[in-house]
PDB file of N, CA and C in Angstrom:
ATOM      1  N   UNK A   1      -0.987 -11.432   3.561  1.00  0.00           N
ATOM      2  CA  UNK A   1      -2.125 -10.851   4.245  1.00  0.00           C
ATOM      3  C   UNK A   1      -2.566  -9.568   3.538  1.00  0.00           C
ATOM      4  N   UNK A   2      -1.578  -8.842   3.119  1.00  0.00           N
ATOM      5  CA  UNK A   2      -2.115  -7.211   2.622  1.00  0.00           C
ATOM      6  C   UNK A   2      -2.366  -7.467   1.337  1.00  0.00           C
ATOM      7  N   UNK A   3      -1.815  -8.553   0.128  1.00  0.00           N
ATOM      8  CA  UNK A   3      -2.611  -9.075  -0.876  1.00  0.00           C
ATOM      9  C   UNK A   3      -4.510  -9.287  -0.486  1.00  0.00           C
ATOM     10  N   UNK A   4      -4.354 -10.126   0.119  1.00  0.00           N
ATOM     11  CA  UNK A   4      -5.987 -10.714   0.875  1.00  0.00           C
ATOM     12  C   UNK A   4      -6.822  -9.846   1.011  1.00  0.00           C
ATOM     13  N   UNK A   5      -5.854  -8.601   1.714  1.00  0.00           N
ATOM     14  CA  UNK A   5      -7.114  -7.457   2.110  1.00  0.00           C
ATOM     15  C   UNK A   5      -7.287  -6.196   0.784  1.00  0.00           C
ATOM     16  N   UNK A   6      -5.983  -6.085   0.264  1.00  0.00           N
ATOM     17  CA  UNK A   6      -6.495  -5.696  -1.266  1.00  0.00           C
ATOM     18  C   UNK A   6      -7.442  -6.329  -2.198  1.00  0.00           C
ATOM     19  N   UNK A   7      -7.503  -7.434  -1.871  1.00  0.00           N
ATOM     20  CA  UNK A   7      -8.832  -8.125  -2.796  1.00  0.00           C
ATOM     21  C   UNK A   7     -10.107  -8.472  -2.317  1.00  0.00           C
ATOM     22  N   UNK A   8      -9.991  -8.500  -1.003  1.00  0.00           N
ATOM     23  CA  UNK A   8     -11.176  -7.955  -0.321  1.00  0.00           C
ATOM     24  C   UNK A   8     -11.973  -6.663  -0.441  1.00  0.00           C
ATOM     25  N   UNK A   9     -11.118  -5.683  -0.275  1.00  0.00           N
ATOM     26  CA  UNK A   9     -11.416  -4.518  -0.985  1.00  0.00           C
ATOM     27  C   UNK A   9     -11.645  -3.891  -2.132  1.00  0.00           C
ATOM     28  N   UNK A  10     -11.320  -4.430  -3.060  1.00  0.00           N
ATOM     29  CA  UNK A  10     -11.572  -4.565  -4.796  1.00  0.00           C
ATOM     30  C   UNK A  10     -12.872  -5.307  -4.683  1.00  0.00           C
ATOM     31  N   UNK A  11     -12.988  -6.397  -4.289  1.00  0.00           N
ATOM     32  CA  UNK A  11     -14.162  -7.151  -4.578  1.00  0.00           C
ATOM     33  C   UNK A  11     -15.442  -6.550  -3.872  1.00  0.00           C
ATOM     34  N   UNK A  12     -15.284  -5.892  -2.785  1.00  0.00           N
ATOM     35  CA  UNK A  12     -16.109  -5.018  -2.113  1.00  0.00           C
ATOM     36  C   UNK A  12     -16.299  -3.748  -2.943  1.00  0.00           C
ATOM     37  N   UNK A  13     -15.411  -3.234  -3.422  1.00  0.00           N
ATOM     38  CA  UNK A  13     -16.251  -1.916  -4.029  1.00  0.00           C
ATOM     39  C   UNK A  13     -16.685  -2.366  -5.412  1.00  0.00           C
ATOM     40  N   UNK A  14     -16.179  -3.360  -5.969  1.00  0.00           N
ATOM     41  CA  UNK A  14     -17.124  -3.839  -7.157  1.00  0.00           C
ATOM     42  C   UNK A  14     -18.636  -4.115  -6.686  1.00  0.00           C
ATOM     43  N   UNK A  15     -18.446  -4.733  -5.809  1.00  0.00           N
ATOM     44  CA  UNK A  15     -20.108  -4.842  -5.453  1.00  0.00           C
ATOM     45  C   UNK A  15     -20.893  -4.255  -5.033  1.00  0.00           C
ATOM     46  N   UNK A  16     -20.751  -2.949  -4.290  1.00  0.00           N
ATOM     47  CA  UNK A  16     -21.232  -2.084  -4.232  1.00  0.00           C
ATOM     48  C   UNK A  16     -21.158  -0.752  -5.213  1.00  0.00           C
ATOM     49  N   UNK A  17     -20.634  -0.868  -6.561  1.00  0.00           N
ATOM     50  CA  UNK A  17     -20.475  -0.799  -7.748  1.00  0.00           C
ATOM     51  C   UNK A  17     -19.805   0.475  -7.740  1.00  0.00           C
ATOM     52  N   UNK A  18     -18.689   0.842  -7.338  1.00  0.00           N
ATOM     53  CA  UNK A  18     -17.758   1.876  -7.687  1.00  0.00           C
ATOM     54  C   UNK A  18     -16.978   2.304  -8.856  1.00  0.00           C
ATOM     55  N   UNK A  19     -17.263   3.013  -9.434  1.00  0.00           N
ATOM     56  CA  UNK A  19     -16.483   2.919 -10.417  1.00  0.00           C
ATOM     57  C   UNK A  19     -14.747   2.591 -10.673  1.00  0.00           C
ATOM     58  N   UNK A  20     -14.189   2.090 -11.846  1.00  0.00           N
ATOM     59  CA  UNK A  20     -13.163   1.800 -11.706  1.00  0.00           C
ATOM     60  C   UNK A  20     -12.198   2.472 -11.138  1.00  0.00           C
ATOM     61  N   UNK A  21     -12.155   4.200 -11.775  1.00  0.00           N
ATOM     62  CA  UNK A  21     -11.442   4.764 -11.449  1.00  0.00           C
ATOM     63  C   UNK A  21     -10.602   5.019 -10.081  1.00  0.00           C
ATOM     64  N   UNK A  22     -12.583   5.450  -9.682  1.00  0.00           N
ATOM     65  CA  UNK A  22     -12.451   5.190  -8.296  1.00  0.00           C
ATOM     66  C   UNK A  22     -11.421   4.128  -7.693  1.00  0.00           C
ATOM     67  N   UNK A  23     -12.205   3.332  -7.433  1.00  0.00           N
ATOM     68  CA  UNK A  23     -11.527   1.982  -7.310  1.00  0.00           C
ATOM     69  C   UNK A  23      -9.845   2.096  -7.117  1.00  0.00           C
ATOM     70  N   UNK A  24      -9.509   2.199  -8.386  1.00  0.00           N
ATOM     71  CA  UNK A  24      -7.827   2.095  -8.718  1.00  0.00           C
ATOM     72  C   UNK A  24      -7.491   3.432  -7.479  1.00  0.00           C
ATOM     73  N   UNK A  25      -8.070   4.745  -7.519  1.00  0.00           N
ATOM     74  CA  UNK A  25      -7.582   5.946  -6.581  1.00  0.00           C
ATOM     75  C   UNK A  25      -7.603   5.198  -5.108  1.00  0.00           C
ATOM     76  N   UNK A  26      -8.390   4.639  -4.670  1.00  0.00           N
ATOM     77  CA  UNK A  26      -8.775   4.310  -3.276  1.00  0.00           C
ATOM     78  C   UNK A  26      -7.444   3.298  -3.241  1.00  0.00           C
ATOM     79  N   UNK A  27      -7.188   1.914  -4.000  1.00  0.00           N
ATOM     80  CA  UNK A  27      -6.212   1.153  -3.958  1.00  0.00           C
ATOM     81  C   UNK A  27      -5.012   1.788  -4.203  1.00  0.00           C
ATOM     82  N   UNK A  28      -4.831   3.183  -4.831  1.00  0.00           N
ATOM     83  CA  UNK A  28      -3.478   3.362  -4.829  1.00  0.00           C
ATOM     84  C   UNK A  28      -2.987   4.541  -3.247  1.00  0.00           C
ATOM     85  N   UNK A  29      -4.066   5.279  -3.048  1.00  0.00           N
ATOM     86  CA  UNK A  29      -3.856   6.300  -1.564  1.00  0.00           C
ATOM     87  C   UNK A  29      -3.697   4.943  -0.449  1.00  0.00           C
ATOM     88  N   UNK A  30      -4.775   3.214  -0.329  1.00  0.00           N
ATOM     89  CA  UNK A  30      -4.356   2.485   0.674  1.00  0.00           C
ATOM     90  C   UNK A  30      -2.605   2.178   0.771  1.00  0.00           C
ATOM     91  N   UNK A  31      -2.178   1.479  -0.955  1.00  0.00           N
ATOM     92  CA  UNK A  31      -1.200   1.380  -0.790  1.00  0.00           C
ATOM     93  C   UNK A  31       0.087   2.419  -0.247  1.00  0.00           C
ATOM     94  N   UNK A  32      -0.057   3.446  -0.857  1.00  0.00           N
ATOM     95  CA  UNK A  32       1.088   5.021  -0.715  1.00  0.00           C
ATOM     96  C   UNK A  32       0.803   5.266   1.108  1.00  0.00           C
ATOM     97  N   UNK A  33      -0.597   4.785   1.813  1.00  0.00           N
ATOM     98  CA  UNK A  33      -0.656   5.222   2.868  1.00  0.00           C
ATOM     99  C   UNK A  33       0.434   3.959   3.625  1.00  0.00           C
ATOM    100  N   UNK A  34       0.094   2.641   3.188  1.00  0.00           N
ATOM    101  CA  UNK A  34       0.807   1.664   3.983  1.00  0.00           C
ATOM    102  C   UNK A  34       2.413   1.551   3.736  1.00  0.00           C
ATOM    103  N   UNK A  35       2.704   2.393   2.747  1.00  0.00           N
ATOM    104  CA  UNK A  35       4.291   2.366   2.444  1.00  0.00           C
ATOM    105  C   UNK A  35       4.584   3.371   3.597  1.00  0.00           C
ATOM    106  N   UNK A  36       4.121   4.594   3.310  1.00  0.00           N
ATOM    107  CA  UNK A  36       3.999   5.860   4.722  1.00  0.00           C
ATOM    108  C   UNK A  36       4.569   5.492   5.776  1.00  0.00           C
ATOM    109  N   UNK A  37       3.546   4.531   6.416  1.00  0.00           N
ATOM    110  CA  UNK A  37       3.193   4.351   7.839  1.00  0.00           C
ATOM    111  C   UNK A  37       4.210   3.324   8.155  1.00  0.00           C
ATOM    112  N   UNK A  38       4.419   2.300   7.577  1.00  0.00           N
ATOM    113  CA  UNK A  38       5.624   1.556   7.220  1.00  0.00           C
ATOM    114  C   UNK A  38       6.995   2.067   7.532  1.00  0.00           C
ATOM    115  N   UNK A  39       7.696   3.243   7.038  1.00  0.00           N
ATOM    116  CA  UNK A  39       8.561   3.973   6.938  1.00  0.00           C
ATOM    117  C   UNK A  39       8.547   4.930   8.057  1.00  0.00           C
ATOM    118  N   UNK A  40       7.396   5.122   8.726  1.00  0.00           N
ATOM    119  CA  UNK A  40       7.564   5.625  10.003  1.00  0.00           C
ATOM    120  C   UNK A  40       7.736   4.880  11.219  1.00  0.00           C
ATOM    121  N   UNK A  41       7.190   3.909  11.229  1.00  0.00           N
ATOM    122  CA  UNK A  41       7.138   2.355  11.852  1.00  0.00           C
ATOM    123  C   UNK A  41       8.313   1.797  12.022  1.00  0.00           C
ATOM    124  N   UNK A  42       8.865   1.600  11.219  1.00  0.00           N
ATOM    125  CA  UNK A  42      10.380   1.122  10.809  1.00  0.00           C
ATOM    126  C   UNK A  42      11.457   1.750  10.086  1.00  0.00           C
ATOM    127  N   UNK A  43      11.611   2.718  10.977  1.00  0.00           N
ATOM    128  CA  UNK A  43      13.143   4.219  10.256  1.00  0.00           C
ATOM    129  C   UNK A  43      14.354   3.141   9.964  1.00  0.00           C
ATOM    130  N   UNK A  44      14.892   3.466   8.448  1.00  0.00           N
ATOM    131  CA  UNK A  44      16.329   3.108   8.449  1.00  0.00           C
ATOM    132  C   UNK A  44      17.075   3.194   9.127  1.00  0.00           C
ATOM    133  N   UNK A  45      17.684   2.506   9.676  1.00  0.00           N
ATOM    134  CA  UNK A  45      19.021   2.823  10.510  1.00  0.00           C
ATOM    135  C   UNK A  45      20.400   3.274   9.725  1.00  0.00           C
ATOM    136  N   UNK A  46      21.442   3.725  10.189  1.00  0.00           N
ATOM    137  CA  UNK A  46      22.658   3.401   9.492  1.00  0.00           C
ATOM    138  C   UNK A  46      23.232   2.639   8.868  1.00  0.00           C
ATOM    139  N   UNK A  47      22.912   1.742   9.222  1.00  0.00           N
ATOM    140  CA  UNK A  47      23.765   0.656   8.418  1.00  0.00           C
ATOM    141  C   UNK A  47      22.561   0.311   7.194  1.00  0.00           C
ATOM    142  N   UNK A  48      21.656   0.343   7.091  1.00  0.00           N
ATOM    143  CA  UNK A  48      20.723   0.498   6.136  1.00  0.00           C
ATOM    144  C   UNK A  48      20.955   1.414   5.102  1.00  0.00           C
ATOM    145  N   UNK A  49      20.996   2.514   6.014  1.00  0.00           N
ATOM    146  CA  UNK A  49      20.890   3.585   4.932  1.00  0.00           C
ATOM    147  C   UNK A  49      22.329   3.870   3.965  1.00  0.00           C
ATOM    148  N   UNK A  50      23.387   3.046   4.339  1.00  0.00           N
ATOM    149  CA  UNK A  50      24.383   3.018   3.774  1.00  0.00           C
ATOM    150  C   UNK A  50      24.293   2.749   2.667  1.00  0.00           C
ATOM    151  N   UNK A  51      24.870   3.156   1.276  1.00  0.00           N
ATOM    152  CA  UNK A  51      24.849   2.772   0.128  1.00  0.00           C
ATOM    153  C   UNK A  51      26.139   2.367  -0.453  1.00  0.00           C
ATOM    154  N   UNK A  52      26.433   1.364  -1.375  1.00  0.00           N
ATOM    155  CA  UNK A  52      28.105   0.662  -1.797  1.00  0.00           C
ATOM    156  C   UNK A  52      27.798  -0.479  -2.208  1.00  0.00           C
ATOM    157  N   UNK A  53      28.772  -1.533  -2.246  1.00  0.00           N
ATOM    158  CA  UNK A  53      28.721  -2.159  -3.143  1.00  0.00           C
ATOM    159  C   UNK A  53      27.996  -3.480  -2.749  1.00  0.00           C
ATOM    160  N   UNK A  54      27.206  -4.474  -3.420  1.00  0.00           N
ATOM    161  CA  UNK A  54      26.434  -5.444  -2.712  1.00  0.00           C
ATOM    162  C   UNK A  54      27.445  -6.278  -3.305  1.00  0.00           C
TER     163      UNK A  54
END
């Protein structure tokens, strides 16, 4: 789904003709925002946050 709407959004500011740069800044603050919100959404727990041997 968040593929889909990244290319929805690429294909939308191409057409309304944004520059690339642009472009790439806007797709990289959506992504860094949805990792964010993600990580607040869903806190590690302990046993997560544990680190050793897999």
């Amino acid at each position: 789904v968040g593929a889909a709407l990244i290319g929805i959004l690429l294909n939308a500011m191409t057409i309304i003709d944004i520059p690339l740069l642009y472009q790439n800044l806007i797709k990289a603050a959506i992504l860094l925002g949805a990792i964010i919100v993600d990580g607040i959404i869903n806190p590690r727990d302990e046993q997560t946050a544990q680190q050793g041997d897999i």
